[in-house]
Every structure is written in structure tokens, then in C-alpha cells.
C-alpha atoms as a PDB file:
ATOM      1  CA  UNK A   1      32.024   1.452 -47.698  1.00  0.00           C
ATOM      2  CA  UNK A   2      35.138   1.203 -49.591  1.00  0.00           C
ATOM      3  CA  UNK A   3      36.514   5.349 -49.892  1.00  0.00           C
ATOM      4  CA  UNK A   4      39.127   5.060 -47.417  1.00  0.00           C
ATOM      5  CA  UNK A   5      41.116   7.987 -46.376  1.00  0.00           C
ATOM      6  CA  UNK A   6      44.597   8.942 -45.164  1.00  0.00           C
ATOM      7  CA  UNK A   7      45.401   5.369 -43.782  1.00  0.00           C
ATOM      8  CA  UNK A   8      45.276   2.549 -45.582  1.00  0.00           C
ATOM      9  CA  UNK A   9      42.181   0.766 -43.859  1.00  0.00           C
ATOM     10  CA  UNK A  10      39.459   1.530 -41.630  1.00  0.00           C
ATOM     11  CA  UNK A  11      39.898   4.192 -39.170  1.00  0.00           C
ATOM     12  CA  UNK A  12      39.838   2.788 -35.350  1.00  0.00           C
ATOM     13  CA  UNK A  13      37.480   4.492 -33.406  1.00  0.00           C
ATOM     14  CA  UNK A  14      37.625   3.791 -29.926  1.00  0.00           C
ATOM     15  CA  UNK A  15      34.407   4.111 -27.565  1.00  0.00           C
ATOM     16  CA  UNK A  16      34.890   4.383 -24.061  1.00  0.00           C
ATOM     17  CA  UNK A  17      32.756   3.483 -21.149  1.00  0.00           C
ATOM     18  CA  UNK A  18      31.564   7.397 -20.105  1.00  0.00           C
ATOM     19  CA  UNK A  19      30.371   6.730 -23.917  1.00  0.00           C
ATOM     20  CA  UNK A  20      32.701   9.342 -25.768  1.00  0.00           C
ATOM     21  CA  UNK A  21      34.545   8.419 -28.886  1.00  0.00           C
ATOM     22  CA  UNK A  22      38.154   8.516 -29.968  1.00  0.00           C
ATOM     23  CA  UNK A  23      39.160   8.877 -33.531  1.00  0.00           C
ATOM     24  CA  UNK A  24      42.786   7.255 -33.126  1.00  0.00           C
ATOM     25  CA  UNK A  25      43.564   9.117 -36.974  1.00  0.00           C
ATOM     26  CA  UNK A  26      43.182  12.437 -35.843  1.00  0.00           C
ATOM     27  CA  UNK A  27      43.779  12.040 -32.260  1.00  0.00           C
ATOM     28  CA  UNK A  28      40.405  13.497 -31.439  1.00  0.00           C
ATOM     29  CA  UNK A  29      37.238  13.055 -29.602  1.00  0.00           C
ATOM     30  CA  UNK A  30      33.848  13.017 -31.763  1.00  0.00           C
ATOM     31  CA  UNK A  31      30.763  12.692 -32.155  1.00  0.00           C
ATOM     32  CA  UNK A  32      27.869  10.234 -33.169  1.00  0.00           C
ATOM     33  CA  UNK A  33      27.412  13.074 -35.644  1.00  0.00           C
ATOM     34  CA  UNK A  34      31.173  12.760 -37.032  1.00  0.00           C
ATOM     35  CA  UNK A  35      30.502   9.438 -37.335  1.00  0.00           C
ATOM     36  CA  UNK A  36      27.567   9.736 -39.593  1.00  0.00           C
ATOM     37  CA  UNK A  37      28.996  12.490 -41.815  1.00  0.00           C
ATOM     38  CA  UNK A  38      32.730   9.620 -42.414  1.00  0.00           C
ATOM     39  CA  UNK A  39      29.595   7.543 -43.516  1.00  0.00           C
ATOM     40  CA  UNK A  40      28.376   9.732 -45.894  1.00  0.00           C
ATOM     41  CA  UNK A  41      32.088  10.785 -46.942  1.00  0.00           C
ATOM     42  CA  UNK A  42      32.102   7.202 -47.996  1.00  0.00           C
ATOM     43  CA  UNK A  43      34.978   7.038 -45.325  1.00  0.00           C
ATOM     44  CA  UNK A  44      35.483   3.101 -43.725  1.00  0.00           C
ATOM     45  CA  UNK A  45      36.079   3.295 -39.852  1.00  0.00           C
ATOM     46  CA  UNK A  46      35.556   0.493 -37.093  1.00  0.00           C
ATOM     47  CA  UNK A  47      34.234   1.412 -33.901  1.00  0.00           C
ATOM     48  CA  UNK A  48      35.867  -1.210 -30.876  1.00  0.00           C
ATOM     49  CA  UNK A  49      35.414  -1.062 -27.477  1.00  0.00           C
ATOM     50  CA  UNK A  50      38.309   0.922 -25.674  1.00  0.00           C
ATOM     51  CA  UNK A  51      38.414  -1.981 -22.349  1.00  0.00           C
ATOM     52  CA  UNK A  52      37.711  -5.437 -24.508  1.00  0.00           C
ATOM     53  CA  UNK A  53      38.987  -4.054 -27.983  1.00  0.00           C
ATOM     54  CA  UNK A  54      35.150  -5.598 -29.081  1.00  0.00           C
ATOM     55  CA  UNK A  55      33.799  -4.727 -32.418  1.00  0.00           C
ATOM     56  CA  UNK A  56      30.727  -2.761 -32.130  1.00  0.00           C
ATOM     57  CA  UNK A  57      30.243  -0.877 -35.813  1.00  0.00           C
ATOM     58  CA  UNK A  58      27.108  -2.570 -35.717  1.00  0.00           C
ATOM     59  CA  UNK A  59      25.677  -1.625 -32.713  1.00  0.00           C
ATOM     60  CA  UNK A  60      27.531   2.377 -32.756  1.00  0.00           C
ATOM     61  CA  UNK A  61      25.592   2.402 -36.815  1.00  0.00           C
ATOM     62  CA  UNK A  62      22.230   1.609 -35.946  1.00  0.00           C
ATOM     63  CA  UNK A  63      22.504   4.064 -32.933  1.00  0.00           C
ATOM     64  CA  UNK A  64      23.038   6.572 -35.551  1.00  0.00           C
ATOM     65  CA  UNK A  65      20.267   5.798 -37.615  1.00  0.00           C
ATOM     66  CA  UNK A  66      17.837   5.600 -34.511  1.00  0.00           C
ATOM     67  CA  UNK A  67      19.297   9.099 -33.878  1.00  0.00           C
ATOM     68  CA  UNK A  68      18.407  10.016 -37.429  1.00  0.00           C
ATOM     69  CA  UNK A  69      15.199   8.643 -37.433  1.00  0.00           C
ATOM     70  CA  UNK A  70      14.483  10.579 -34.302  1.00  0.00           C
ATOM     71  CA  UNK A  71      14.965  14.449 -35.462  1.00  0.00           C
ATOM     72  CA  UNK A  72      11.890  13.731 -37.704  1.00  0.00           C
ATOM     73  CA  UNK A  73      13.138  13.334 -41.183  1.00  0.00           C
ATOM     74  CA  UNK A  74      12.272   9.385 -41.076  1.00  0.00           C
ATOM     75  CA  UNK A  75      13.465   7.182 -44.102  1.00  0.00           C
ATOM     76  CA  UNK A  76      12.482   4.074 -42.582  1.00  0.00           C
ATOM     77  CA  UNK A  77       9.178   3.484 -42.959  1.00  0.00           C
ATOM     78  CA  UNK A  78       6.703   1.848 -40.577  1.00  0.00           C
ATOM     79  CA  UNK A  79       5.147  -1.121 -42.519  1.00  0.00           C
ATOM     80  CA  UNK A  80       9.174  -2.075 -43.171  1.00  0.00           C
ATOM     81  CA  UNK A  81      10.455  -1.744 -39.893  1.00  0.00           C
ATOM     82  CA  UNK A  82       7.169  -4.198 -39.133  1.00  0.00           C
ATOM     83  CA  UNK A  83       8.410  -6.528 -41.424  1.00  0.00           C
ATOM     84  CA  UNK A  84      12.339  -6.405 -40.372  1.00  0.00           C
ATOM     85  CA  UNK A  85      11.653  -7.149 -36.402  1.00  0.00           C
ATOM     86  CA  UNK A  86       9.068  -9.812 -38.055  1.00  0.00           C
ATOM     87  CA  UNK A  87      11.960 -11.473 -39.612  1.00  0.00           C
ATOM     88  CA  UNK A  88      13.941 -12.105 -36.550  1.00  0.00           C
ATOM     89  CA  UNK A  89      14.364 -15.350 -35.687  1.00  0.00           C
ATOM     90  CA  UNK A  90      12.214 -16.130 -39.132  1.00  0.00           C
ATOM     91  CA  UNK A  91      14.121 -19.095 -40.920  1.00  0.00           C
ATOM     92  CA  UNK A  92      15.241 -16.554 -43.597  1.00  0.00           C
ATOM     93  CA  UNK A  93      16.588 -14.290 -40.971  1.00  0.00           C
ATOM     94  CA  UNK A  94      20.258 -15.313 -42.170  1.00  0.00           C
ATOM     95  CA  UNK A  95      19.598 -13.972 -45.843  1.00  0.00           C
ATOM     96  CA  UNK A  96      18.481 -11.045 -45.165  1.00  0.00           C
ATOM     97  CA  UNK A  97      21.276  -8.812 -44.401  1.00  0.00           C
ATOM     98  CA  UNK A  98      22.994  -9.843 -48.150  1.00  0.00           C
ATOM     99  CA  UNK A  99      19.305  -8.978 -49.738  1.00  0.00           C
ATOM    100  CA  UNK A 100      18.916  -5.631 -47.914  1.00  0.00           C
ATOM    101  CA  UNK A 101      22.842  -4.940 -48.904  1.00  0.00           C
ATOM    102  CA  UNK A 102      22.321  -6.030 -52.779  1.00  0.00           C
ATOM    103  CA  UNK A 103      19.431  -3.825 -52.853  1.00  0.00           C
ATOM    104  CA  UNK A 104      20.894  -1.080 -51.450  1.00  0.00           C
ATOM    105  CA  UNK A 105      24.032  -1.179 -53.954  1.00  0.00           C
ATOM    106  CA  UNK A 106      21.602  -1.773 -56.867  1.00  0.00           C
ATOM    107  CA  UNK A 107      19.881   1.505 -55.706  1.00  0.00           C
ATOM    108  CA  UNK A 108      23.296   3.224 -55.503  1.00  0.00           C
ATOM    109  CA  UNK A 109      24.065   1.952 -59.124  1.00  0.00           C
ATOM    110  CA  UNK A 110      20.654   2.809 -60.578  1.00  0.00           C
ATOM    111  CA  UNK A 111      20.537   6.211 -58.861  1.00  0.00           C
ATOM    112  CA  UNK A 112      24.699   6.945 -60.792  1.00  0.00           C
ATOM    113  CA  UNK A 113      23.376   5.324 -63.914  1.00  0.00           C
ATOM    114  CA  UNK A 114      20.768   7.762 -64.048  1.00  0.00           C
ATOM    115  CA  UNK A 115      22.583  10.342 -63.512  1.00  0.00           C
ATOM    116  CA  UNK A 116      25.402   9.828 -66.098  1.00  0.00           C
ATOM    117  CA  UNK A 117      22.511   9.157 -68.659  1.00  0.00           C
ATOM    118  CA  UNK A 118      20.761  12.371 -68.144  1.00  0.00           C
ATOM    119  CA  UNK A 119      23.809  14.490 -68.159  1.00  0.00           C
ATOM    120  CA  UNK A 120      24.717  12.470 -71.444  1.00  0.00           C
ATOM    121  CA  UNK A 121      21.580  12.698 -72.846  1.00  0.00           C
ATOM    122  CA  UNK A 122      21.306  16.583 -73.261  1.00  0.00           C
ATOM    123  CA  UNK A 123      25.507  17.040 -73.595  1.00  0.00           C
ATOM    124  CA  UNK A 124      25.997  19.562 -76.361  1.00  0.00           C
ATOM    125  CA  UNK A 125      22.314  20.182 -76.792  1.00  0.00           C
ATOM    126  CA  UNK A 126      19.981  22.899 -75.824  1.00  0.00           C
ATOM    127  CA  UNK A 127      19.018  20.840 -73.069  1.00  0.00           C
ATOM    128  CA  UNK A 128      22.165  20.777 -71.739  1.00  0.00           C
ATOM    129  CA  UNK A 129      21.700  23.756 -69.356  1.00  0.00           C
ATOM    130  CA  UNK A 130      18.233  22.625 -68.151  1.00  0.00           C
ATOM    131  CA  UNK A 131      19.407  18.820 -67.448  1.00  0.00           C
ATOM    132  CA  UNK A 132      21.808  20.700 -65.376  1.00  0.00           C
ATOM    133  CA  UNK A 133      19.153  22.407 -63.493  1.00  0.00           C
ATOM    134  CA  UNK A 134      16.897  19.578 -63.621  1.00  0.00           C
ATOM    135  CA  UNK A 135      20.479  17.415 -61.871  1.00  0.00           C
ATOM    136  CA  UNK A 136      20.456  19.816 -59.128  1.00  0.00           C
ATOM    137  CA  UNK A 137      17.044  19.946 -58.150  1.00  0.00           C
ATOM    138  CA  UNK A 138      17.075  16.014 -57.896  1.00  0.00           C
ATOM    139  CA  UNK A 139      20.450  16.258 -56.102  1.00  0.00           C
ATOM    140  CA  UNK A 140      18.230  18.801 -53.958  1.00  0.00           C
ATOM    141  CA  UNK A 141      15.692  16.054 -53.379  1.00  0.00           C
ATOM    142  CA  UNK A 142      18.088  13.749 -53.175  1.00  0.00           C
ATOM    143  CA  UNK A 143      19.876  15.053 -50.174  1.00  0.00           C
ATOM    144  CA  UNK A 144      16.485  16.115 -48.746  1.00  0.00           C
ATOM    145  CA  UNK A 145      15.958  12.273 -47.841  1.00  0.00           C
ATOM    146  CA  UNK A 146      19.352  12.348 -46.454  1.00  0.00           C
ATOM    147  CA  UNK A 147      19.036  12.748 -42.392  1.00  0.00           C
ATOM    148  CA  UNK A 148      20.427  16.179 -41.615  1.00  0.00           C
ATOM    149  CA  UNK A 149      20.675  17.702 -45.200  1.00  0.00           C
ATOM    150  CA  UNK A 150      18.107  20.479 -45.954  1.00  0.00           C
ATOM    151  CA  UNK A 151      17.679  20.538 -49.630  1.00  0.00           C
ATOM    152  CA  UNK A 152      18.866  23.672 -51.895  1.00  0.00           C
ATOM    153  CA  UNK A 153      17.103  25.692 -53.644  1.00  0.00           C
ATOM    154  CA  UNK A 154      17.067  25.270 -57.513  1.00  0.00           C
ATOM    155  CA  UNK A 155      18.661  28.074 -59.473  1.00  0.00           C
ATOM    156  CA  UNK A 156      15.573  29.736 -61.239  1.00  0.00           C
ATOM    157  CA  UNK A 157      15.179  29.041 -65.494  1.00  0.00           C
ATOM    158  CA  UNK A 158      16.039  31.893 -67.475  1.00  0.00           C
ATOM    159  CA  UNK A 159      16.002  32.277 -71.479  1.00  0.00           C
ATOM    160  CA  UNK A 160      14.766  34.217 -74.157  1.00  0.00           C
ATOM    161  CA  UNK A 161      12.368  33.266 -77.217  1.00  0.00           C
ATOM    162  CA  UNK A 162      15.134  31.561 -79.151  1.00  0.00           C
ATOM    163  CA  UNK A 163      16.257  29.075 -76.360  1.00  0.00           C
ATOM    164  CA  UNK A 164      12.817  28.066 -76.041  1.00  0.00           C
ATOM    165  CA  UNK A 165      12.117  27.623 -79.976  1.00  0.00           C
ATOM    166  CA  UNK A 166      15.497  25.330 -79.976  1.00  0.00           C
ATOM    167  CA  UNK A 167      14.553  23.558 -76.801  1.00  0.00           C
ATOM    168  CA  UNK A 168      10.761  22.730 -78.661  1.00  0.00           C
ATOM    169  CA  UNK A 169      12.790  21.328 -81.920  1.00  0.00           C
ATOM    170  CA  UNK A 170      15.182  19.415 -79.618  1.00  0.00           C
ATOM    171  CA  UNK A 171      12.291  17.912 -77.774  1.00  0.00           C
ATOM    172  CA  UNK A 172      10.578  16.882 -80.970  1.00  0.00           C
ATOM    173  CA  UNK A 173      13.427  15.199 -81.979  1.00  0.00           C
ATOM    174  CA  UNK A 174      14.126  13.363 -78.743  1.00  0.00           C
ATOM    175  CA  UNK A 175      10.223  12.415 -78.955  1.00  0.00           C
ATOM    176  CA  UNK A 176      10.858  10.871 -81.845  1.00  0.00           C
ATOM    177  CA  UNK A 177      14.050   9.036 -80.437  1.00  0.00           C
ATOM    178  CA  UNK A 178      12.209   7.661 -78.344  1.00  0.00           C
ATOM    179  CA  UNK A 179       8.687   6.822 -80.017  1.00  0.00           C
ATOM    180  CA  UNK A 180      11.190   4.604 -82.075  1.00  0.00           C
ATOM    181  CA  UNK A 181      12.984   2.739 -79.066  1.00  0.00           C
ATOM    182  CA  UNK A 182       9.617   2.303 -78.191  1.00  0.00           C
ATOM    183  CA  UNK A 183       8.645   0.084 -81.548  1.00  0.00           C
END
């Protein structure tokens, strides 16, 4: 989480003991659901304890994604949940927060690399209007794994006779491009 907002670090978020929470930046009380949406905003906030000033991020995050988990759009599957309590107190236990946080950046970097080489891919071609379409429906599936986020529905393909004749040449010739990266 590096986005930061209006401040110039984290936002303090203060959690009381009847277990409401303060937003100290906009002088508000939110919600577990605020929380997870400055998450997904890319926004960096840390969540103390209003009576011992405590850091709890930690504990105030995973309460969010037990909450997500719970509406019934789990991304955390069984068999790896299994194997996470199975490495507590394992010898390894210490690496594994870096590992899971190296993967999960490498997924974020794959996932924008792929996206910035498909809309490159089919810029200025006949394609380019489909690889648009094609973008949104996997943003749609995308944000369909993303607790909370229905996905959208993809805007339907329309053309006549000669888009589809120009798309057919420009997949032959990206065929090609690729049966000769392929040798």
C-alpha cells in the first residue's frame, strides 16, 4: 500500500473499546466496510487502539477479510488456509509473510503487464475495439473475485461484414507473428 492521500502518510484510524472507528482525516466515524474500500483505493491508513495508542492494522485487516470471506464470495481457498494454520509455529513460519507478499506483488505486476500488452497489442488495429471489449470483460471478472464487487456486464460486439473480413486478415497476420516467436 503505497497511494497515500490528502496527508502525507498513513491515515490514523482510531478504534475504540464499544468497537467503532475514528478516521482522525475526516473527522468521522466508519466502518469495517470504509476500511476495506481505502484498501482497495490503494489508500495507506493505520488502525491504533484509542486507550494504549497499540497498533492493530493487523488484527482490524484480517477481520475484514474474515468478513469478506463470510458473505460467500470466498477467495481463500480451503486446501490453502489448511496449509497457512499448518505453518504456524512450522520452522519456516518467519518466511512466510515476505513469500505470500512477493507473490502477491508479482501477481499485481503480471496482472498490469498483461494488461498494457493487450491494449498494445491491438493499438491502431482492427482489434483495437474488441481488445477493448475483451479488457472489460476481464476487468468484469476481475472485480468479480473482488469481495463486494458484482461484475459488469460486457458491452455486446457489433460490426458489419467488413470489420469482420479485416479482423480475419489481422488475425492471420498476428498468427503468423506468433508461429514465428514460436521457432
Amino acid at each position: 500500500m503505497k497511494k497515500h492521500g490528502a496527508g502525507d502518510g498513513p491515515v490514523i484510524i482510531k478504534k475504540y473499546a464499544n468497537r467503532r472507528l475514528y478516521n482522525t482525516e475526516s473527522s468521522s466515524y466508519i466502518t469495517l466496510d470504509h476500511l476495506a474500500a481505502m484498501t482497495r483505493e490503494g489508500r495507506d491508513f493505520k488502525v491504533v487502539d484509542a486507550k494504549t495508542d497499540e497498533d492493530i492494522t493487523h488484527n482490524v485487516l484480517t477481520q475484514i477479510i474474515m468478513e469478506e470471506e463470510s458473505r460467500g464470495q470466498t477467495m481463500l481457498p480451503v486446501n490453502f488456509l489448511r496449509q497457512l494454520i499448518a505453518m504456524y509455529g512450522d520452522s519456516m513460519q518467519a518466511m512466510v509473510p515476505g513469500y505470500l507478499e512477493a507473490s502477491m506483488e508479482s501477481f499485481r505486476r503480471n496482472h498490469e503487464q498483461f494488461k498494457t500488452a493487450v491494449e498494445g497489442a491491438f493499438a491502431n488495429s482492427p482489434f483495437a475495439e474488441i481488445a477493448k471489449r475483451n479488457m472489460q470483460m476481464f476487468e468484469a471478472a476481475t472485480k468479480a473475485f473482488k469481495p463486494g464487487a458484482g461484475a459488469e456486464p460486457a458491452a455486446p460486439a457489433t460490426g458489419n461484414g467488413e470489420d469482420v473480413a479485416a479482423l480475419k486478415a489481422e488475425l492471420a497476420r498476428l498468427q503468423e507473428k506468433i508461429e514465428k516467436l514460436g521457432h
